[in-house]
C-alpha atoms as a PDB file:
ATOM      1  CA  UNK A   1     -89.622-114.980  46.912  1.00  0.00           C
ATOM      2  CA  UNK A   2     -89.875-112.459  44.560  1.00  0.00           C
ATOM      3  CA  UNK A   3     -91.309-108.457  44.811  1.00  0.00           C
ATOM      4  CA  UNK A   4     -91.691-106.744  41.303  1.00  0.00           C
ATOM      5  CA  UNK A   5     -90.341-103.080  41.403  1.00  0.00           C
ATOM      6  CA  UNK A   6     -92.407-101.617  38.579  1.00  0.00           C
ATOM      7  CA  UNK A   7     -91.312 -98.316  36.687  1.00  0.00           C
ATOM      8  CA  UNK A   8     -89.578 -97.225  33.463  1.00  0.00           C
ATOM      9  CA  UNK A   9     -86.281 -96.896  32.085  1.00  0.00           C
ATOM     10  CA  UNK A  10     -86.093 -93.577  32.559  1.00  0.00           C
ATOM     11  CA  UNK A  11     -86.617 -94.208  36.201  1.00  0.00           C
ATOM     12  CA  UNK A  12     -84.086 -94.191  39.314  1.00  0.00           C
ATOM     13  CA  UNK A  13     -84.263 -97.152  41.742  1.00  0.00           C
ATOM     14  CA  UNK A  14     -82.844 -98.100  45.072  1.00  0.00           C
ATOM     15  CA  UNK A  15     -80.240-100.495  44.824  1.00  0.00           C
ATOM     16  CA  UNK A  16     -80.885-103.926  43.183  1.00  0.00           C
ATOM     17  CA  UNK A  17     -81.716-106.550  46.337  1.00  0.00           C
ATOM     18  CA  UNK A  18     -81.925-110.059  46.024  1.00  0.00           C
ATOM     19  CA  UNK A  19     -85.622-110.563  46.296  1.00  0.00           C
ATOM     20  CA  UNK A  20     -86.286-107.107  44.088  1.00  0.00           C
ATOM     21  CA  UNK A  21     -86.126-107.435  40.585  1.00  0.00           C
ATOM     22  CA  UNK A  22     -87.095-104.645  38.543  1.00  0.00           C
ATOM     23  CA  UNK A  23     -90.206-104.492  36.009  1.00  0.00           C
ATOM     24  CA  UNK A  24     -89.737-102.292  33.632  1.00  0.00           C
ATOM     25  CA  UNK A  25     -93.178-100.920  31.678  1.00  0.00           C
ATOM     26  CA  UNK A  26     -91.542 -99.746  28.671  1.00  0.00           C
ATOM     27  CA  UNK A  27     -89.199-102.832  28.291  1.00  0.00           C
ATOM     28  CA  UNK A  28     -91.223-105.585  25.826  1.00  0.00           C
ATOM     29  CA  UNK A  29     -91.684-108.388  27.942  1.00  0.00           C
ATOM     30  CA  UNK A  30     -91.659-112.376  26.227  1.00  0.00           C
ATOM     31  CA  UNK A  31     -94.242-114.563  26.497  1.00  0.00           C
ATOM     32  CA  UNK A  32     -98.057-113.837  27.903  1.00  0.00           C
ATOM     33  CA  UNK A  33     -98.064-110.029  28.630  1.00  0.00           C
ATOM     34  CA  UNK A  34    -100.638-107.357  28.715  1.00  0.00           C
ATOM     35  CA  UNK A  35     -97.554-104.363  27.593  1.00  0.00           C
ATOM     36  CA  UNK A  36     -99.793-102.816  25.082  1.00  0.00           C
ATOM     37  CA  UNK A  37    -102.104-102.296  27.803  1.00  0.00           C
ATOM     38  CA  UNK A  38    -100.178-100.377  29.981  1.00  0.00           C
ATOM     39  CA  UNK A  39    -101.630 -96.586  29.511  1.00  0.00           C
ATOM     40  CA  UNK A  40    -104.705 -98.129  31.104  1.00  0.00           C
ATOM     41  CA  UNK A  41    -103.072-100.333  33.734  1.00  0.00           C
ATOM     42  CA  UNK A  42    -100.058 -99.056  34.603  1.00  0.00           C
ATOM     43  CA  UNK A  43     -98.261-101.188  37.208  1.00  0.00           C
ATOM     44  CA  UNK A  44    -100.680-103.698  36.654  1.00  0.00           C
ATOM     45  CA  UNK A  45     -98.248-104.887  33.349  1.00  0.00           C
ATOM     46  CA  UNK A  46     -95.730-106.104  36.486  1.00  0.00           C
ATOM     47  CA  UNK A  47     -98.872-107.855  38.353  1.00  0.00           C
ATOM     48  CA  UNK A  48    -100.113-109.535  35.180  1.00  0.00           C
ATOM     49  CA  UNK A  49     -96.732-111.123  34.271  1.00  0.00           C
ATOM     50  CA  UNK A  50     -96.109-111.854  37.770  1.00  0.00           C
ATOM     51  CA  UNK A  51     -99.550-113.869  37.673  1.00  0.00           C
ATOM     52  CA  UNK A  52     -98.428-115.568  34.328  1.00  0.00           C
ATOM     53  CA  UNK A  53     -94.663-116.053  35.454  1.00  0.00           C
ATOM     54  CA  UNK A  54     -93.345-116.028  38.748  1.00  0.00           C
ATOM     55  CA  UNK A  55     -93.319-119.514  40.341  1.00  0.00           C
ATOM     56  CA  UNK A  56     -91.719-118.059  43.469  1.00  0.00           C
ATOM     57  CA  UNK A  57     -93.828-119.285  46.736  1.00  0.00           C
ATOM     58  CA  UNK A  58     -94.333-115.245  47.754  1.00  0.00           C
ATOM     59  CA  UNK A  59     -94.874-112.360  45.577  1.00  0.00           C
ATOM     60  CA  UNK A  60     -95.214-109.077  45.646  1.00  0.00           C
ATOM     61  CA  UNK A  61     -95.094-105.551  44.022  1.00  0.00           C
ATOM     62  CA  UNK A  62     -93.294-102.264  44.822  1.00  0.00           C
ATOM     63  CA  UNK A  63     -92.979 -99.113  42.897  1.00  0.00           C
ATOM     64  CA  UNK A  64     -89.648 -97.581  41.869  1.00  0.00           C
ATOM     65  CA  UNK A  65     -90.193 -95.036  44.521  1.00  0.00           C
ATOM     66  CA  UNK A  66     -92.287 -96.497  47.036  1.00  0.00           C
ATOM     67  CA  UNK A  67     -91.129 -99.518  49.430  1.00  0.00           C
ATOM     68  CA  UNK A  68     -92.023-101.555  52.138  1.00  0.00           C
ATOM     69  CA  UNK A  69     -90.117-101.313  54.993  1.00  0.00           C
ATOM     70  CA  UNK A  70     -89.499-102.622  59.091  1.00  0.00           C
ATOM     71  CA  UNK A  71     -89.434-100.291  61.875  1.00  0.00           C
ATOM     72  CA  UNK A  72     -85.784 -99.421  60.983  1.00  0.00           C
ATOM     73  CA  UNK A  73     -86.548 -97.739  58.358  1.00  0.00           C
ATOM     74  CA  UNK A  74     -84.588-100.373  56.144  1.00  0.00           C
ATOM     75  CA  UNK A  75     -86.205-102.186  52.985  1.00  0.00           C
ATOM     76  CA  UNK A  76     -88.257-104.765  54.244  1.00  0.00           C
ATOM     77  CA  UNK A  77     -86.435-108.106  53.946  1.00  0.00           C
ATOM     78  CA  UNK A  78     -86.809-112.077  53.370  1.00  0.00           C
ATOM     79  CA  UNK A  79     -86.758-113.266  56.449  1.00  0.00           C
ATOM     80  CA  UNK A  80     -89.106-110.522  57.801  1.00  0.00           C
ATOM     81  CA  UNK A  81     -91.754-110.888  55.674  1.00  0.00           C
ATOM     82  CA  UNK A  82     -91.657-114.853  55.750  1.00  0.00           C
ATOM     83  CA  UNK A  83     -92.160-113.931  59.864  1.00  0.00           C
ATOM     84  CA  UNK A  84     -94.757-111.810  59.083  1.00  0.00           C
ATOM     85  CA  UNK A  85     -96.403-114.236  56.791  1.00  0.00           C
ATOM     86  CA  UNK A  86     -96.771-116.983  59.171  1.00  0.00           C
ATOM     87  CA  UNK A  87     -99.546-115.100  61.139  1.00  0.00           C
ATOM     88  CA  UNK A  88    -100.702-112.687  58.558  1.00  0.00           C
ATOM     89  CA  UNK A  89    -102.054-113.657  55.280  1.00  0.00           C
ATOM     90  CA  UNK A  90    -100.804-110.093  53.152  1.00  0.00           C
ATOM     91  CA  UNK A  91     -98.682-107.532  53.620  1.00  0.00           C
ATOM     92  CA  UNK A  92     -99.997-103.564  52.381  1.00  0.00           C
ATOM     93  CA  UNK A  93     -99.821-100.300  53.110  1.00  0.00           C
ATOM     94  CA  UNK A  94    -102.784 -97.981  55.042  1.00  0.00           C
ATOM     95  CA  UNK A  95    -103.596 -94.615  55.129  1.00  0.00           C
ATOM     96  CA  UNK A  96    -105.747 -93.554  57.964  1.00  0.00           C
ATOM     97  CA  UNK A  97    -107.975 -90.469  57.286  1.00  0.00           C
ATOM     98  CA  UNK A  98    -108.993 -90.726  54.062  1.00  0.00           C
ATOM     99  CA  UNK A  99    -111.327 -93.138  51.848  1.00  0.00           C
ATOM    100  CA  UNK A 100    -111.360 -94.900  48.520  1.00  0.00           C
ATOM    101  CA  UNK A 101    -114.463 -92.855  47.450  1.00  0.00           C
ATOM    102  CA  UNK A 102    -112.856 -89.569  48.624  1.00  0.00           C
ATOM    103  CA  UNK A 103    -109.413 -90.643  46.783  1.00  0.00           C
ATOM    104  CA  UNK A 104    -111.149 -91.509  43.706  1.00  0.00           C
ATOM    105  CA  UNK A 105    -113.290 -88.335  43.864  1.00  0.00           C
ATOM    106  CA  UNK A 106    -109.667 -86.089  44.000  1.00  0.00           C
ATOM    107  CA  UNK A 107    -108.807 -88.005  40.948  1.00  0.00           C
ATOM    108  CA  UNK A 108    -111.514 -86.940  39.133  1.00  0.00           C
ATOM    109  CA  UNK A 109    -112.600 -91.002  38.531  1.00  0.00           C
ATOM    110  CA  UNK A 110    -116.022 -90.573  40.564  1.00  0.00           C
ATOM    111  CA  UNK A 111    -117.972 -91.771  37.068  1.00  0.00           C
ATOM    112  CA  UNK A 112    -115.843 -94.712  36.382  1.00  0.00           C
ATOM    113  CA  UNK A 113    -115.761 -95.797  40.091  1.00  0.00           C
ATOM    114  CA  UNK A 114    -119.524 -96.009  40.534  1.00  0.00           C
ATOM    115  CA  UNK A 115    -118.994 -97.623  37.060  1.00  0.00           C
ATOM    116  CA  UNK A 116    -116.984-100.434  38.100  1.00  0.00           C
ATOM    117  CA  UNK A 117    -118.948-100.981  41.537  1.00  0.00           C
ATOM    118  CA  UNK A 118    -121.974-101.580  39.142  1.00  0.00           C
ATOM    119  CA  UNK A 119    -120.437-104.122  37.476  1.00  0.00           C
ATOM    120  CA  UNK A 120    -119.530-105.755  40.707  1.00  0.00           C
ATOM    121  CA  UNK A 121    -122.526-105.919  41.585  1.00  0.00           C
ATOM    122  CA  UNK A 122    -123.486-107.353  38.125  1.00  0.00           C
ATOM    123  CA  UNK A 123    -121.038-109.822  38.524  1.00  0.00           C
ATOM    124  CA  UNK A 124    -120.273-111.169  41.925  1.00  0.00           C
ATOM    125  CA  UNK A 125    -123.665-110.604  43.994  1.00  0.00           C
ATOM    126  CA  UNK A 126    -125.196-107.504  45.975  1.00  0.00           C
ATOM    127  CA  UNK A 127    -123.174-109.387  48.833  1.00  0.00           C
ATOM    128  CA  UNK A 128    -119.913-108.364  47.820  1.00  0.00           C
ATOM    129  CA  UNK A 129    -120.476-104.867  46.282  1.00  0.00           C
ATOM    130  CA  UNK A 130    -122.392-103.926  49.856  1.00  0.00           C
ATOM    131  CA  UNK A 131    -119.112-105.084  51.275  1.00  0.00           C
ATOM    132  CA  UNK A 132    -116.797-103.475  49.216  1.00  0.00           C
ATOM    133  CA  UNK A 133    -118.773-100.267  49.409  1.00  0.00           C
ATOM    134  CA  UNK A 134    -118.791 -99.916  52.602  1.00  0.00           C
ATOM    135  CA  UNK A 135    -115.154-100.082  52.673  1.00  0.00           C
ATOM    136  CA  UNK A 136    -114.800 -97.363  50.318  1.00  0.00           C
ATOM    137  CA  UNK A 137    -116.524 -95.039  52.917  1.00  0.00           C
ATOM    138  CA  UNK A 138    -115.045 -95.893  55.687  1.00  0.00           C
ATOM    139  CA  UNK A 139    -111.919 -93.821  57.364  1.00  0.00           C
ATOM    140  CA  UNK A 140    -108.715 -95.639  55.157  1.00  0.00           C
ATOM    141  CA  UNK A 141    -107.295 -96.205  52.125  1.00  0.00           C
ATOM    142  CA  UNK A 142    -105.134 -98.570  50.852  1.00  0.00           C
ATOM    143  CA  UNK A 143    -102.626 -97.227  48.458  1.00  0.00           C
ATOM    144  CA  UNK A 144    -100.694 -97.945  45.171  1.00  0.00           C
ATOM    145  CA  UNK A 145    -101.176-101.725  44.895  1.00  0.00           C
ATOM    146  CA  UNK A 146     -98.932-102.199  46.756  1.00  0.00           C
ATOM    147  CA  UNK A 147     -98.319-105.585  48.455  1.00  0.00           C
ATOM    148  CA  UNK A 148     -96.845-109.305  49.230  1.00  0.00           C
ATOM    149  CA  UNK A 149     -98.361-113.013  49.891  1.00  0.00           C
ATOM    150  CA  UNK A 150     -98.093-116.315  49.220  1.00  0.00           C
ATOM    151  CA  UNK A 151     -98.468-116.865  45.089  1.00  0.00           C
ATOM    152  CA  UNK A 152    -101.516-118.992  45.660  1.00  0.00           C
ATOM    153  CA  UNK A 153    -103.303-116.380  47.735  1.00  0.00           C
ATOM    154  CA  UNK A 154    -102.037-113.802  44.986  1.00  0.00           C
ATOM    155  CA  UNK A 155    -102.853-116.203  41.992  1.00  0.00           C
ATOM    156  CA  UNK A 156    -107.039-115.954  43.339  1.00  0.00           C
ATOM    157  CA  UNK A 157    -107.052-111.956  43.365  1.00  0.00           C
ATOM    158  CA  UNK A 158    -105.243-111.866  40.062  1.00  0.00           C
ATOM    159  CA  UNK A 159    -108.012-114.331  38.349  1.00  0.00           C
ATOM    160  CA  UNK A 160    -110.630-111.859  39.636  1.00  0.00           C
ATOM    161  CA  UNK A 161    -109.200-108.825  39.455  1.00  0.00           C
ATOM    162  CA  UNK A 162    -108.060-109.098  36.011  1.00  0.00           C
ATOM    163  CA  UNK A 163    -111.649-110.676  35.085  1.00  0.00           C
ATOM    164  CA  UNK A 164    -113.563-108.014  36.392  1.00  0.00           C
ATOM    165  CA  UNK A 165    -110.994-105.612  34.822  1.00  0.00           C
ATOM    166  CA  UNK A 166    -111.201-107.006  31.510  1.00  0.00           C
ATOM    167  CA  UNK A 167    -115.567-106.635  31.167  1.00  0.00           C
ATOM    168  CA  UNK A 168    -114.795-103.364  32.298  1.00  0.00           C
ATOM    169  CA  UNK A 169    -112.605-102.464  29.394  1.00  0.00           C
ATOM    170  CA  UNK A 170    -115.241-103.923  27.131  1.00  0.00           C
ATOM    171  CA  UNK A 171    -117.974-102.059  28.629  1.00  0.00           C
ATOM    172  CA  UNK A 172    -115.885 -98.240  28.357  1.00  0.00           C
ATOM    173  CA  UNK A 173    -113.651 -99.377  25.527  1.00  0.00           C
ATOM    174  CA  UNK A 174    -110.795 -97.854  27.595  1.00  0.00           C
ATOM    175  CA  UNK A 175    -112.208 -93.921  27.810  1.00  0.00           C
ATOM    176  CA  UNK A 176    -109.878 -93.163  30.402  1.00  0.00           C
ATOM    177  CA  UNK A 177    -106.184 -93.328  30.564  1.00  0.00           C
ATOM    178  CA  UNK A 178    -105.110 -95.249  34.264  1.00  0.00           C
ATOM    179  CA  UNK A 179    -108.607 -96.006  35.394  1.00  0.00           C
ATOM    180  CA  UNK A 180    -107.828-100.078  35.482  1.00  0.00           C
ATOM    181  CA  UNK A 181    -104.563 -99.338  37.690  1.00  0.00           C
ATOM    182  CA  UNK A 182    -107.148 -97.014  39.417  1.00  0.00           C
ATOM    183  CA  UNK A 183    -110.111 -99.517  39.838  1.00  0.00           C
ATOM    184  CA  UNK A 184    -107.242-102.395  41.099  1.00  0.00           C
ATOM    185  CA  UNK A 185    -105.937-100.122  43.800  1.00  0.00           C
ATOM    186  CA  UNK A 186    -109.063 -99.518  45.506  1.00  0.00           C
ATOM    187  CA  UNK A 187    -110.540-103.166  44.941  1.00  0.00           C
ATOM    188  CA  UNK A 188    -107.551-105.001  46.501  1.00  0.00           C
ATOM    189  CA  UNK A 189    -108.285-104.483  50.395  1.00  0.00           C
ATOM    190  CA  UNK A 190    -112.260-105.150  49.937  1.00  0.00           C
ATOM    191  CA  UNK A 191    -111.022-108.218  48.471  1.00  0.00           C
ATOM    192  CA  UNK A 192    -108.551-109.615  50.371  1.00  0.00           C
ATOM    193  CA  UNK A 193    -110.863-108.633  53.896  1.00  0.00           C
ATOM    194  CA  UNK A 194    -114.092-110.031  51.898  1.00  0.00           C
ATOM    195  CA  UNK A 195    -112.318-113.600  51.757  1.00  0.00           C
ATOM    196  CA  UNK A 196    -110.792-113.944  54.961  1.00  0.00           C
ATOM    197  CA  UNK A 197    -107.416-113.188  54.673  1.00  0.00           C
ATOM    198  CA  UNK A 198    -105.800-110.827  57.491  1.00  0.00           C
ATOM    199  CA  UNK A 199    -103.887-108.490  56.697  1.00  0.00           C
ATOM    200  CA  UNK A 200    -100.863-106.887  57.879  1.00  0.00           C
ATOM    201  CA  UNK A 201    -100.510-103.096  57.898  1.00  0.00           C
ATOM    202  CA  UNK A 202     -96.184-102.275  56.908  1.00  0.00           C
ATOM    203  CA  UNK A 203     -94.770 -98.718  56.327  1.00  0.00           C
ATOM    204  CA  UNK A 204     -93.174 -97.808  53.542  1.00  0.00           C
ATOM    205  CA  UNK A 205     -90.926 -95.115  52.478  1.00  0.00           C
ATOM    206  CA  UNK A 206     -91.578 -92.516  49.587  1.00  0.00           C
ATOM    207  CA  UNK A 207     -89.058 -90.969  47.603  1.00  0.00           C
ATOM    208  CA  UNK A 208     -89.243 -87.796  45.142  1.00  0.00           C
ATOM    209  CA  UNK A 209     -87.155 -88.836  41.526  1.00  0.00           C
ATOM    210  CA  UNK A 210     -84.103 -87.995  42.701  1.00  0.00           C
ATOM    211  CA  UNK A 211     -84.182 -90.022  45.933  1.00  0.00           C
ATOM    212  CA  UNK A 212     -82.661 -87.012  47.763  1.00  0.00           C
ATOM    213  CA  UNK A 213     -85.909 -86.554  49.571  1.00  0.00           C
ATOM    214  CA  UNK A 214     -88.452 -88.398  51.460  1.00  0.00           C
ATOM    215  CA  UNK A 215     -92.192 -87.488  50.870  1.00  0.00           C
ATOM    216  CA  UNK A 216     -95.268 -88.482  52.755  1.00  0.00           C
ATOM    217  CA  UNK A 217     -96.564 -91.718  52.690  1.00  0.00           C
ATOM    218  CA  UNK A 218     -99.827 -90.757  50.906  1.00  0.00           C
ATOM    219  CA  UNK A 219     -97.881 -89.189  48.413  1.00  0.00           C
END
């Protein structure tokens, strides 16, 4: 098992843990990587050298001050999110009360959303992008892709999330600076409830920089 912590050098992070290991976006990475790409994707670096990497049987991804965790209030652990995993198919984080197209709309990415649900469409069927659409107006969003599966399960959404990402970029010749990291966060969800796969709602805990205070979870 292994869960990605993505930030920067310049970042704090909780303790190391034994199935954490830190990915660090400013650190050059060996072998198949997408680094250079990184004002565009952000955390997405971590997910696309996870795809190309990691050969552990679960994966996931955290962020440096964001993390999964049980009812305690303590970091999510190994043998908790095996349990999990044997009746759920993903583990993420909602927010009730809010929507992709309202989030995206507060970001000031309205364009390049109905942009990338056009390509969808163009892509994958009138099927799907109905689907995923009517996610994104429904009453939650799923934030900061954020999650953890089995690698096989993770290994289909990477293949089609970083296909769809990469006509986009050819399409908009990267115009806008995060909109990929963006486009993923909203897209995961649709796509894992489009296939099938049930999902398992966790809380996490978010921190400010200094990890001396706790923020809200849509934060």
């Amino acid at each position: 098992m292994k869960i990605y912590v993505v930030g920067s050098s310049r970042d704090k992070f909780l303790p190391s843990h034994n199935i954490r290991e830190k990915f660090l976006i400013d650190q050059k990475h060996e072998g198949d990587n997408i680094d250079f790409l990184n004002p565009w994707y952000c955390e997405l670096t971590g997910m696309y050298y996870m795809w190309k990497h990691c050969n552990d049987d679960i994966v996931g991804l955290e962020h440096y001050r964001r993390y999964f965790v049980n009812k305690n209030n303590q970091l999510l652990n190994e043998n908790e999110i095996r349990t999990i995993l044997e009746t759920n198919d993903v583990i993420m984080y909602r927010y009730v009360g809010c929507n992709s197209m309202t989030h995206m709309k507060g970001a000031g990415k309205s364009k390049e959303f109905a942009l990338s649900l056009a390509l969808l469409n163009a892509k994958y069927g009138e099927q799907m992008s109905k689907f995923f659409y009517n996610n994104f107006t429904g009453n939650y969003v799923y934030l900061g892709n954020m999650f953890i599966c089995k690698k096989e399960i993770a290994d289909k959404f990477f293949e089609f999330m970083f296909d769809l990402l990469d006509s986009f970029d050819k399409e908009h010749k990267f115009q806008t600076p995060r909109i990929d990291g963006y486009i993923c966060e909203y897209f995961m969800e649709p796509w894992f409830e489009y296939n099938g796969y049930k999902i398992y709602n966790c809380e996490r805990n978010v921190y400010n920089k200094e990890f001396n205070q706790k923020l809200p979870n849509w934060a």
